[in-house]
Protein backbone atom coordinates (compact mmCIF):
# COMPACT_ATOMS: atom_id res chain seq x y z
CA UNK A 1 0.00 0.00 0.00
CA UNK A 2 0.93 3.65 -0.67
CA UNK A 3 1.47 5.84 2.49
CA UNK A 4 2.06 9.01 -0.01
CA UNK A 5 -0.92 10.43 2.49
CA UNK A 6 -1.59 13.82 0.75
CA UNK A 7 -1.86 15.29 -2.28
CA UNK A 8 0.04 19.00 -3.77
CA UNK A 9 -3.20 20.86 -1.61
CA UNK A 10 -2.77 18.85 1.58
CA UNK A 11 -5.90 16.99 0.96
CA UNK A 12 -5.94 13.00 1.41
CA UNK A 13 -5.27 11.16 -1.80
CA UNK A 14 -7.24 8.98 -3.90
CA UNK A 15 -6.50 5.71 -4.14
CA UNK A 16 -8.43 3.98 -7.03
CA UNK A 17 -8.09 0.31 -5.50
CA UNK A 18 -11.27 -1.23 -7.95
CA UNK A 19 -10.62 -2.67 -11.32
CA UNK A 20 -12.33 -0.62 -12.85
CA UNK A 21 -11.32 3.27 -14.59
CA UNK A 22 -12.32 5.71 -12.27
CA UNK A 23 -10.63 9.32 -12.65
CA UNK A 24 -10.90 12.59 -10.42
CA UNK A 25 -12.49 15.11 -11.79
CA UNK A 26 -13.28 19.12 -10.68
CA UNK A 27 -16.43 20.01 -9.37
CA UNK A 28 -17.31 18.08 -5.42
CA UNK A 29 -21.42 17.78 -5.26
CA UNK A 30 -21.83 20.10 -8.95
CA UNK A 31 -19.71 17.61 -10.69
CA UNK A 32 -22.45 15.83 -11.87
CA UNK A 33 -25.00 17.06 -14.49
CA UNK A 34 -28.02 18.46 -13.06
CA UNK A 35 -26.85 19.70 -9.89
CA UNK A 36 -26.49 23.08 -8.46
CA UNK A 37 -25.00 24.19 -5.09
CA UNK A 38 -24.99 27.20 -2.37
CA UNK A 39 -23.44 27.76 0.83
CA UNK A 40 -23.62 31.09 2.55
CA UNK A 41 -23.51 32.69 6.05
CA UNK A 42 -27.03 33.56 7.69
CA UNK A 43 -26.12 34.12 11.26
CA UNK A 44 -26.87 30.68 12.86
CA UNK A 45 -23.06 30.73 13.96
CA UNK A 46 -21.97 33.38 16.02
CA UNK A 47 -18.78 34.24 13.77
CA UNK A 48 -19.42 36.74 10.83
CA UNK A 49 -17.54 34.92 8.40
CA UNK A 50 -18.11 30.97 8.33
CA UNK A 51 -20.57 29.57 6.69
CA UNK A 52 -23.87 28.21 7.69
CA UNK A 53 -26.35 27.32 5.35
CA UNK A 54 -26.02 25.22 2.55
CA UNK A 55 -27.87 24.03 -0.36
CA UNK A 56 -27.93 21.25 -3.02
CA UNK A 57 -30.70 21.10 -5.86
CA UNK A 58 -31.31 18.79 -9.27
CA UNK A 59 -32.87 19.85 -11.82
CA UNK A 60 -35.29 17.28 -11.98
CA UNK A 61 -36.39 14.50 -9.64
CA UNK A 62 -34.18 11.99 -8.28
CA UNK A 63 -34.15 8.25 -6.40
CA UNK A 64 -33.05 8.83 -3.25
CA UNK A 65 -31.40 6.92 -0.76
CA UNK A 66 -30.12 7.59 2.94
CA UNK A 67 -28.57 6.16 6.24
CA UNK A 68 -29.09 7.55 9.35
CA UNK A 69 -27.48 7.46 13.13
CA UNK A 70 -28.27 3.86 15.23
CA UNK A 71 -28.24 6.08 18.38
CA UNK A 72 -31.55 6.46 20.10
CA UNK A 73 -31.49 9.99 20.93
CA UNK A 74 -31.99 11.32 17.10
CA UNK A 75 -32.22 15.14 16.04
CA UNK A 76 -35.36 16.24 14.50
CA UNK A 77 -33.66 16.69 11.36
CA UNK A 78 -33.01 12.49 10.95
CA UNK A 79 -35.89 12.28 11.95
CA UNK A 80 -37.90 13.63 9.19
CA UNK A 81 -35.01 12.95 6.43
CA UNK A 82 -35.79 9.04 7.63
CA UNK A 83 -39.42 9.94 6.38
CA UNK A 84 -38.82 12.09 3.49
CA UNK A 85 -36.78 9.61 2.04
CA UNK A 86 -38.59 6.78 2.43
CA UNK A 87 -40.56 6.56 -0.86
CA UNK A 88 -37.20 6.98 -2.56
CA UNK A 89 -37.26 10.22 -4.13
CA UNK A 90 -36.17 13.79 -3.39
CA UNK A 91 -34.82 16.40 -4.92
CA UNK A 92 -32.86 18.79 -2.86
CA UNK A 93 -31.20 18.96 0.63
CA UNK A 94 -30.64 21.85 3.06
CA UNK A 95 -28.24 21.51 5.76
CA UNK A 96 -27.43 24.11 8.45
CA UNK A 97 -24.20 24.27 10.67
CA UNK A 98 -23.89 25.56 14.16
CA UNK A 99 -26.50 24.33 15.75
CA UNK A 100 -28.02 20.20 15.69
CA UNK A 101 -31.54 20.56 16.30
CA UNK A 102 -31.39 17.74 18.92
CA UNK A 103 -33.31 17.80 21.99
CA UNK A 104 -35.12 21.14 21.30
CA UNK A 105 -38.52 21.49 22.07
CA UNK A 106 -39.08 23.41 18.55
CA UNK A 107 -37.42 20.29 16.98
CA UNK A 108 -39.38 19.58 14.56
CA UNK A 109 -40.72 22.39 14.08
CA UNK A 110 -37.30 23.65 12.28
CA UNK A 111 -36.91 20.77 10.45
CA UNK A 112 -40.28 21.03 8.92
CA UNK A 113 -39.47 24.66 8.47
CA UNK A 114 -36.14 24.29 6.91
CA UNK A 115 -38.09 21.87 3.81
CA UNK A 116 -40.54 24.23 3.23
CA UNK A 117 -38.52 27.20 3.53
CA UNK A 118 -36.56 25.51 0.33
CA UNK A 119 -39.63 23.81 -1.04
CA UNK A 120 -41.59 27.23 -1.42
CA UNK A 121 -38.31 28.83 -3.24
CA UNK A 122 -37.97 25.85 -5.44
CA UNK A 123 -41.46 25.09 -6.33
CA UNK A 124 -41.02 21.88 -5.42
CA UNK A 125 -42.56 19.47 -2.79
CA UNK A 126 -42.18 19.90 0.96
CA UNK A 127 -41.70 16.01 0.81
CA UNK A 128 -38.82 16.23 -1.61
CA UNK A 129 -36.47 17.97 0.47
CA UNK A 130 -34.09 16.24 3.04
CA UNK A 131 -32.48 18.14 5.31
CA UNK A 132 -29.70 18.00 8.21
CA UNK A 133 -28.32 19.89 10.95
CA UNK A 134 -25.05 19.83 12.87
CA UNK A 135 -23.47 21.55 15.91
CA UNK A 136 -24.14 21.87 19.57
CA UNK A 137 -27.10 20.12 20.92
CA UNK A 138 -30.09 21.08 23.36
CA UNK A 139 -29.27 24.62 22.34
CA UNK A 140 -32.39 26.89 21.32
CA UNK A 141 -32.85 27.33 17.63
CA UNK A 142 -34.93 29.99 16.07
CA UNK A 143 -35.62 30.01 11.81
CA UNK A 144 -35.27 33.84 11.88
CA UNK A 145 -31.65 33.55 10.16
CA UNK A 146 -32.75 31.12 7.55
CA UNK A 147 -35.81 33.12 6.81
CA UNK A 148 -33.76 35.86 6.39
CA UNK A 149 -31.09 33.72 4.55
CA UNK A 150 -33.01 31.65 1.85
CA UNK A 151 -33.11 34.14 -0.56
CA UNK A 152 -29.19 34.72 -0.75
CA UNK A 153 -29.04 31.09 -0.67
CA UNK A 154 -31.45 30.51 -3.64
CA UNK A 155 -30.10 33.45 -5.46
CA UNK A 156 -26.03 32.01 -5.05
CA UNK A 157 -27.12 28.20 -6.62
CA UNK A 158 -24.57 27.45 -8.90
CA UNK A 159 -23.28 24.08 -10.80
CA UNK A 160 -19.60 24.79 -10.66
CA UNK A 161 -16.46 23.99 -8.31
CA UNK A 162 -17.04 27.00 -6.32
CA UNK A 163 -20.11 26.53 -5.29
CA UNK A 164 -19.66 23.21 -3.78
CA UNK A 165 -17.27 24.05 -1.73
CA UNK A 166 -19.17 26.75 -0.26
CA UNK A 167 -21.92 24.39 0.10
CA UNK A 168 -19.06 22.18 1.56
CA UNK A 169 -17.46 24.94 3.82
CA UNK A 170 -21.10 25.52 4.65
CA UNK A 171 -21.47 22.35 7.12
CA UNK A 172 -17.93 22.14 8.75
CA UNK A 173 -17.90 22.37 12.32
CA UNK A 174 -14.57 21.64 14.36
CA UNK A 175 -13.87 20.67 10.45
CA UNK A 176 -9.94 21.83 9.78
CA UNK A 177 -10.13 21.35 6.23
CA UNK A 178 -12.29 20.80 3.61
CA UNK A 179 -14.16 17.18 2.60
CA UNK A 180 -14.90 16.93 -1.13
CA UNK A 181 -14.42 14.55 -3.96
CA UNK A 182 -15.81 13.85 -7.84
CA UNK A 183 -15.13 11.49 -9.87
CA UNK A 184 -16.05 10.19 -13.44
CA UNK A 185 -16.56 6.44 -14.79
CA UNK A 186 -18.26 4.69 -17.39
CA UNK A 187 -21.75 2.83 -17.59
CA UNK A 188 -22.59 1.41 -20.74
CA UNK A 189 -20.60 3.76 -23.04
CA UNK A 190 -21.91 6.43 -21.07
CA UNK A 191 -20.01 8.96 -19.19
CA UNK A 192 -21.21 9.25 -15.20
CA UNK A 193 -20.12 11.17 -12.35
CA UNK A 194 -20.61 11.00 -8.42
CA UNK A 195 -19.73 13.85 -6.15
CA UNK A 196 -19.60 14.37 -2.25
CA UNK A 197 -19.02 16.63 0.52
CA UNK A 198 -18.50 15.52 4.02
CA UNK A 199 -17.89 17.14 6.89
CA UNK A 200 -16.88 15.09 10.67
CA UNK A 201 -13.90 15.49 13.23
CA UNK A 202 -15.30 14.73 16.59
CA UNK A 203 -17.79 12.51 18.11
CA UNK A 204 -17.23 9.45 15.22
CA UNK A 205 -17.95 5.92 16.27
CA UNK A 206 -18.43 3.44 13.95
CA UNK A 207 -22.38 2.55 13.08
CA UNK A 208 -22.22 6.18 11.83
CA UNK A 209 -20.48 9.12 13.08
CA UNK A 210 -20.95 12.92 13.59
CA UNK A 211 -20.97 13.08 10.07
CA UNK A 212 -22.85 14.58 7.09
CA UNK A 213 -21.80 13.56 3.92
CA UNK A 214 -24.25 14.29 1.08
CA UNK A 215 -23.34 12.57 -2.74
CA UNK A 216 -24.82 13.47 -5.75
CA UNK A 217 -24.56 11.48 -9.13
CA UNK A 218 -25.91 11.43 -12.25
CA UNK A 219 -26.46 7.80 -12.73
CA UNK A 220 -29.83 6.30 -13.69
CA UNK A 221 -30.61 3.42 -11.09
CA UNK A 222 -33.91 3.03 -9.22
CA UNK A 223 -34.34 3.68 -5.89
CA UNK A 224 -34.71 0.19 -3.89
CA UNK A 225 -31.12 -0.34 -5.60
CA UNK A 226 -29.57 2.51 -4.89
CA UNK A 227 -30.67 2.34 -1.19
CA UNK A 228 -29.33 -1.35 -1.13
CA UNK A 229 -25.94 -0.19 -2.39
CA UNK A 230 -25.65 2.51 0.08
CA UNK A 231 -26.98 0.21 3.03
CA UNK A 232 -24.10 -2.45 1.89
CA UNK A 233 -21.66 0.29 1.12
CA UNK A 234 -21.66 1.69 4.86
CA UNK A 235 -20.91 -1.36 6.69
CA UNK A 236 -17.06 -1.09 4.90
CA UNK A 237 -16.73 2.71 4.77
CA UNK A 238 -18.35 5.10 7.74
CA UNK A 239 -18.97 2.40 9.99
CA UNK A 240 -15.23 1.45 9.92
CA UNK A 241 -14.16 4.76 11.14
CA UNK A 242 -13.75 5.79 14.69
CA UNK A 243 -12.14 9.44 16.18
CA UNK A 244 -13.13 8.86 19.70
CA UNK A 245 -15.95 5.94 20.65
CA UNK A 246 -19.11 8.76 20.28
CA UNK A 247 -21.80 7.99 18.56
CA UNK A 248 -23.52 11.15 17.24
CA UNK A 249 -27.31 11.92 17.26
CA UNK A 250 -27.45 13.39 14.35
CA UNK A 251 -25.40 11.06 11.43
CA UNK A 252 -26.62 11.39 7.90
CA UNK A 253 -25.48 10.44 4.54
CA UNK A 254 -28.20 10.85 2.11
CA UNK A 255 -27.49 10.16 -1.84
CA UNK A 256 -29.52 11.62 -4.78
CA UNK A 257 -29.07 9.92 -8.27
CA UNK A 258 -30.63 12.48 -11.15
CA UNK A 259 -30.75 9.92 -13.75
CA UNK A 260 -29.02 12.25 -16.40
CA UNK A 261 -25.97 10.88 -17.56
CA UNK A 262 -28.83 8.47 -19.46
CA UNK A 263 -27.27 5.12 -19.18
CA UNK A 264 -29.54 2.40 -19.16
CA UNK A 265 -30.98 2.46 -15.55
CA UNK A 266 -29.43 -0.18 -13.03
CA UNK A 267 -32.72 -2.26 -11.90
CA UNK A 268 -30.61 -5.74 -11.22
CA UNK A 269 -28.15 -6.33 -8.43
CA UNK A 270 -26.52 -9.22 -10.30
CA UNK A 271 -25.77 -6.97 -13.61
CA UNK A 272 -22.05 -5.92 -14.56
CA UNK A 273 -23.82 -1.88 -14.42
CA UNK A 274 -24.50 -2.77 -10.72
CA UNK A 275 -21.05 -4.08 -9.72
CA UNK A 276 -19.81 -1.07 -11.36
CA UNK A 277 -21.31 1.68 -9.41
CA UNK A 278 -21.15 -0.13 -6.27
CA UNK A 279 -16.97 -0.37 -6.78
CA UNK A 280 -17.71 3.55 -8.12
CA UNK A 281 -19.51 4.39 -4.60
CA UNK A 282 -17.04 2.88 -2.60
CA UNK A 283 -14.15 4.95 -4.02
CA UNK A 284 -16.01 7.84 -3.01
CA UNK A 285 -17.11 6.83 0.91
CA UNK A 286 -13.73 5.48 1.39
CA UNK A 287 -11.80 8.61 0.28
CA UNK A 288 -14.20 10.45 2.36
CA UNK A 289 -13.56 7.85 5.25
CA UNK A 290 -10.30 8.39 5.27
CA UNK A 291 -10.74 12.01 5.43
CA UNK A 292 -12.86 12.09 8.20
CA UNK A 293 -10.42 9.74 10.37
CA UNK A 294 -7.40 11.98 9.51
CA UNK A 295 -9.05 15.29 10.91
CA UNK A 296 -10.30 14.17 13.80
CA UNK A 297 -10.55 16.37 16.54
CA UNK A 298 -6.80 17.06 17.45
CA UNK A 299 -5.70 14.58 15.71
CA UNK A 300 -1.98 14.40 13.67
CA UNK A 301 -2.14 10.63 12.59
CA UNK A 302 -4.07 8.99 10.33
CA UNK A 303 -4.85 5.14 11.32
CA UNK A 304 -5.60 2.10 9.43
CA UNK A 305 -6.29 -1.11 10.77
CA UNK A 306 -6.14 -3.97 8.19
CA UNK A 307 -7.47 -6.97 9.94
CA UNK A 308 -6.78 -10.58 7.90
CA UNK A 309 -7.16 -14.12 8.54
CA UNK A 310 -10.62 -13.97 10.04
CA UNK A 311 -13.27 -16.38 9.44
CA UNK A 312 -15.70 -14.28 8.74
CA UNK A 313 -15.93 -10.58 7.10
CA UNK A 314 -18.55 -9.59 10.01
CA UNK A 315 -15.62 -11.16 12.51
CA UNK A 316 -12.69 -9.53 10.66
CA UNK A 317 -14.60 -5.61 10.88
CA UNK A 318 -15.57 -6.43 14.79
CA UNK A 319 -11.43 -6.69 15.33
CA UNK A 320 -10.85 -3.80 13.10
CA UNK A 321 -13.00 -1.76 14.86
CA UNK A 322 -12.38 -2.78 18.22
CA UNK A 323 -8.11 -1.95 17.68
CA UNK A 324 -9.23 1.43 15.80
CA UNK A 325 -11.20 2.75 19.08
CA UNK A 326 -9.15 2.25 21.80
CA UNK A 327 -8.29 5.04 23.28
CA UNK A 328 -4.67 3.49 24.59
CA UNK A 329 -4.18 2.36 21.22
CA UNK A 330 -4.60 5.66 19.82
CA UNK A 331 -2.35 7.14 22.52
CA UNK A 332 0.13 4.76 21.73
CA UNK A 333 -0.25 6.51 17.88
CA UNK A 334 0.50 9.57 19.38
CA UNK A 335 3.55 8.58 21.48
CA UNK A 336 4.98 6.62 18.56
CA UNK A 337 5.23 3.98 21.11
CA UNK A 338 5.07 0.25 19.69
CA UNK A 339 3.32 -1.28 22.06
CA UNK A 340 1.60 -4.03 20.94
CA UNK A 341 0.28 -5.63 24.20
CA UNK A 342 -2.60 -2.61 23.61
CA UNK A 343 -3.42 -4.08 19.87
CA UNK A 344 -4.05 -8.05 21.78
CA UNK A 345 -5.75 -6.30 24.74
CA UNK A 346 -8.17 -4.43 22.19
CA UNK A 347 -8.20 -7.82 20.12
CA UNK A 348 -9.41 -9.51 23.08
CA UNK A 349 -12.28 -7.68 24.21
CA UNK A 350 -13.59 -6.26 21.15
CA UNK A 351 -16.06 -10.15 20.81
CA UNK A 352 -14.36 -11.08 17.46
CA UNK A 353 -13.11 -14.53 17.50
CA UNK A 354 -8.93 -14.84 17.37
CA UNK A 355 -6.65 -17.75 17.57
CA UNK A 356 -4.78 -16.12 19.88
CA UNK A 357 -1.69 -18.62 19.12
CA UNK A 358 -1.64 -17.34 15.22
CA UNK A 359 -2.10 -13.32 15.92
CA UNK A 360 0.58 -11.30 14.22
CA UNK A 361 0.98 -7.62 14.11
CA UNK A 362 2.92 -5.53 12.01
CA UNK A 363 3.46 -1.56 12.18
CA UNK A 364 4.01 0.09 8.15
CA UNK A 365 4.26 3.59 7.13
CA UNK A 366 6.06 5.60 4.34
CA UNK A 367 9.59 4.67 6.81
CA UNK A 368 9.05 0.78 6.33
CA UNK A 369 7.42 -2.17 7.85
CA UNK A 370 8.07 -3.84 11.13
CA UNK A 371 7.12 -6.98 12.60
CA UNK A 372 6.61 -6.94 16.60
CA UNK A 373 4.19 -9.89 17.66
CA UNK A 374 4.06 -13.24 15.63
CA UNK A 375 1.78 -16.01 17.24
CA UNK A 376 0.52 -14.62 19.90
CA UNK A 377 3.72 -13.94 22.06
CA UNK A 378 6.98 -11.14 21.99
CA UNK A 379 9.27 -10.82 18.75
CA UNK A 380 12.92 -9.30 19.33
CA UNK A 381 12.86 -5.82 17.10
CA UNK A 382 14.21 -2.28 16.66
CA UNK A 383 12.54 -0.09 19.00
CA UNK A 384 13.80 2.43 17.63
CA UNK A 385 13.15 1.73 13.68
CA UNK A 386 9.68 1.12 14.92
CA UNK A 387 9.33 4.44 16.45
CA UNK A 388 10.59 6.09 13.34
CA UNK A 389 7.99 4.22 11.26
CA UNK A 390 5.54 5.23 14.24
CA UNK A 391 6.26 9.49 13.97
CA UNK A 392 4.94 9.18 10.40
CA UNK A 393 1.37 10.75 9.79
CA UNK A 394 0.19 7.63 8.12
CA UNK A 395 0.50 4.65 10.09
CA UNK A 396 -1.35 1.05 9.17
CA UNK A 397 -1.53 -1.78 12.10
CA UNK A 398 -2.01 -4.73 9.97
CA UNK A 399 -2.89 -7.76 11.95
CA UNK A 400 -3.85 -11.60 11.22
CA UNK A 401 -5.58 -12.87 13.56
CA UNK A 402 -5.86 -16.88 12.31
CA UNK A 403 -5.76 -18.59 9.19
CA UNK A 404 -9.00 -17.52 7.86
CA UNK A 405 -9.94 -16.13 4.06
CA UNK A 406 -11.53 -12.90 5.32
CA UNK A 407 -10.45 -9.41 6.18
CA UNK A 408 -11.42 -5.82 6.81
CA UNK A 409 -10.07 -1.99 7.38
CA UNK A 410 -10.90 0.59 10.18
CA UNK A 411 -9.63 3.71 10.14
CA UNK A 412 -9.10 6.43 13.08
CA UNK A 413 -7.09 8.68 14.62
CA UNK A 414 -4.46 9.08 17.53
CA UNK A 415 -5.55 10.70 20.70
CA UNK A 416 -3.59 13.87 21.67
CA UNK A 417 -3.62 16.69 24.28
CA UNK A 418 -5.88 18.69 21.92
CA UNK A 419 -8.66 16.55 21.81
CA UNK A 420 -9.51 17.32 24.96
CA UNK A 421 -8.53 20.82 24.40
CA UNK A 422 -11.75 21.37 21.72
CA UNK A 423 -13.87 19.33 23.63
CA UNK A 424 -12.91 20.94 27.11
CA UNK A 425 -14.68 24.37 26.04
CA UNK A 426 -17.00 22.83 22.70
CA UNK A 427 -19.73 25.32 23.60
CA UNK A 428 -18.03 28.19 23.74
């Protein structure tokens, strides 16, 4: 594997890992045809100058899929984006930052306001718009700034580069940098696109994270498909990623497929069309994976876990997960201290089954690869080669944990003094 981490811009790289051609192209959420985006500042957010209130539109009507936080306390938003997308269609989603409409009394009243605020501006259906919100919860919310807002917002709708990343810039919260990726691929002679913005640092557990991401494409496929491939999709990309074992209330990633790249539409699950925008999808959610784990609150390492030998895949991403969220693991990270005794301890209460006689564990980065457990038990190495290999900002843990076919990645983060830092004073 590469651990060239970032590109010219300091963004995360992409890695096209299918078998398929899949190039990057300009252009985030607008990237493919048919979609417009706007991101402005409203006055939801204290600050005068970040963004709060984003946008995306299609032209015409779209299938519509979504997944949505497993925690129990849910913000009003998921709430009604779980019903609104439902019968598989929608056409637009508005997303505020600053504030997650969670545990508010006027809950749902926002959320229903937010939809038909856009709705009425659109002339489209209330029931067509999905929306999200993200920042601190149980705080009061009021729809006076997006009232005041939605016609700037309407008025700035664009279908170019710049106007997804203010849509993009729009949603960030403890965000350092920018999450945003297009790319284009062929379907049956015909060219197709998929674009996403994300935005997550803090609170990320696997089974969703605080995280938005919101991915437009162009593809025709019906909507019972689409949902399936998003459904299958997460279980290997945002569920794999962990910053620091919380499990937000207000997760969303919500796709809209336009139809207008006019390939013939993608109704079968066992067709060649199907395998390829699956492998398409998962280029996107694992770049945007990736970026999520490497700005996590604080954070200066990117993690990867590559579990192998399992016996099952459902086994193999239990491990993964389980070594990706400990928080002595990730402290370890951060010290560039090999201690492996913290991987077994992880691998051992995390309920995935190990041979505990056949686990292995390797450290890699861009300074090498070093073996320091093989078969359960101590191996004589380099401390100090494996600390080198450990102060890189890309580090994988690759682990085998029996002699199984099956295998899976987390990703994460280390844990450092400024994690606690943001989260000390989050409110203010």
């Amino acid at each position: 594997m590469s651990f060239n981490l970032s590109d010219e811009n300091g963004n995360i790289k992409f890695v096209n890992n299918t078998n398929f051609d899949i190039t990057l192209v300009e252009g985030g959420v607008c990237a493919p045809h048919g979609f417009k985006a706007s991101g402005i500042h409203c006055g939801i957010r204290a600050s005068r100058t970040k963004r709060d209130f984003a946008l995306i539109v299609s032209d015409v009507d779209c299938s519509a899929a979504g997944a949505f936080t497993k925690n129990v306390v849910k913000g009003a938003p998921v709430v009604l984006s779980q019903k609104n997308v439902s019968d598989g269609h929608a056409r637009a989603i508005i997303c505020n930052s600053g504030n997650a409409n969670t545990c508010a009394p006027n809950g749902m009243e926002i959320a229903h306001g937010m939809c038909r605020l856009a709705a009425d501006k659109l002339g489209i259906s209330e029931d067509d718009v999905l929306v999200a919100s993200t920042g601190v919860i149980g705080q009061p919310m009021s729809m006076e700034p997006m009232e005041k807002g939605m016609d700037e917002l309407v008025s700035n709708l664009f279908d170019d580069a710049m106007a997804s990343k203010y849509a993009a810039e729009a949603i960030m919260t403890t965000d350092t940098r920018l999450k945003e990726i297009a790319i284009e691929f062929e379907l049956g002679g015909k060219n197709c696109r998929i674009g996403a913005i994300a935005k997550g640092s803090g609170m990320i557990n696997p089974n969703m994270a605080t995280m938005l991401c919101f991915i437009t494409t162009d593809v025709n496929i019906a909507p019972e498909i689409l949902q399936r491939i998003l459904s299958n999709d997460i279980l290997d990309s945002f569920n794999m990623v962990c910053v620091d074992g919380d499990t937000s209330t207000n997760d969303t990633v919500l796709v809209l497929a336009n139809g207008l790249a006019k390939n013939d539409r993608i109704t079968d699950e066992k067709s060649y069309d199907f395998e390829v925008f699956s492998e398409a999808l998962r280029s996107v959610t694992t770049y945007i994976s990736k970026n999520l784990a490497a700005d996590g609150e604080g954070a200066t390492k990117l993690i990867e876990c590559n579990i192998r030998g399992s016996i099952s895949i459902e086994n193999a991403r239990k491990a993964a997960s389980s070594v990706i969220a400990s928080s002595l693991v990730k402290a370890a990270m951060f010290g560039a201290d090999a201690n492996w005794g913290r991987i077994l301890c992880a691998l051992g209460y995390g309920g995935a089954y190990i041979d505990v006689n056949k686990v292995s564990v390797d450290f890699a980065s861009a300074k090498g690869v070093i073996n320091v457990c093989k078969n359960g038990g101590a191996v004589d190495f380099s401390e100090e080669k494996a600390k080198e290999i450990l102060l890189e900002n890309y580090i994988a843990i690759n682990v085998s944990i029996g002699n199984g076919k099956y295998g899976a990645t987390a990703w994460g983060c280390d844990l450092t003094y400024d994690y606690v830092k943001i989260n000390g004073d989050y409110r203010t």
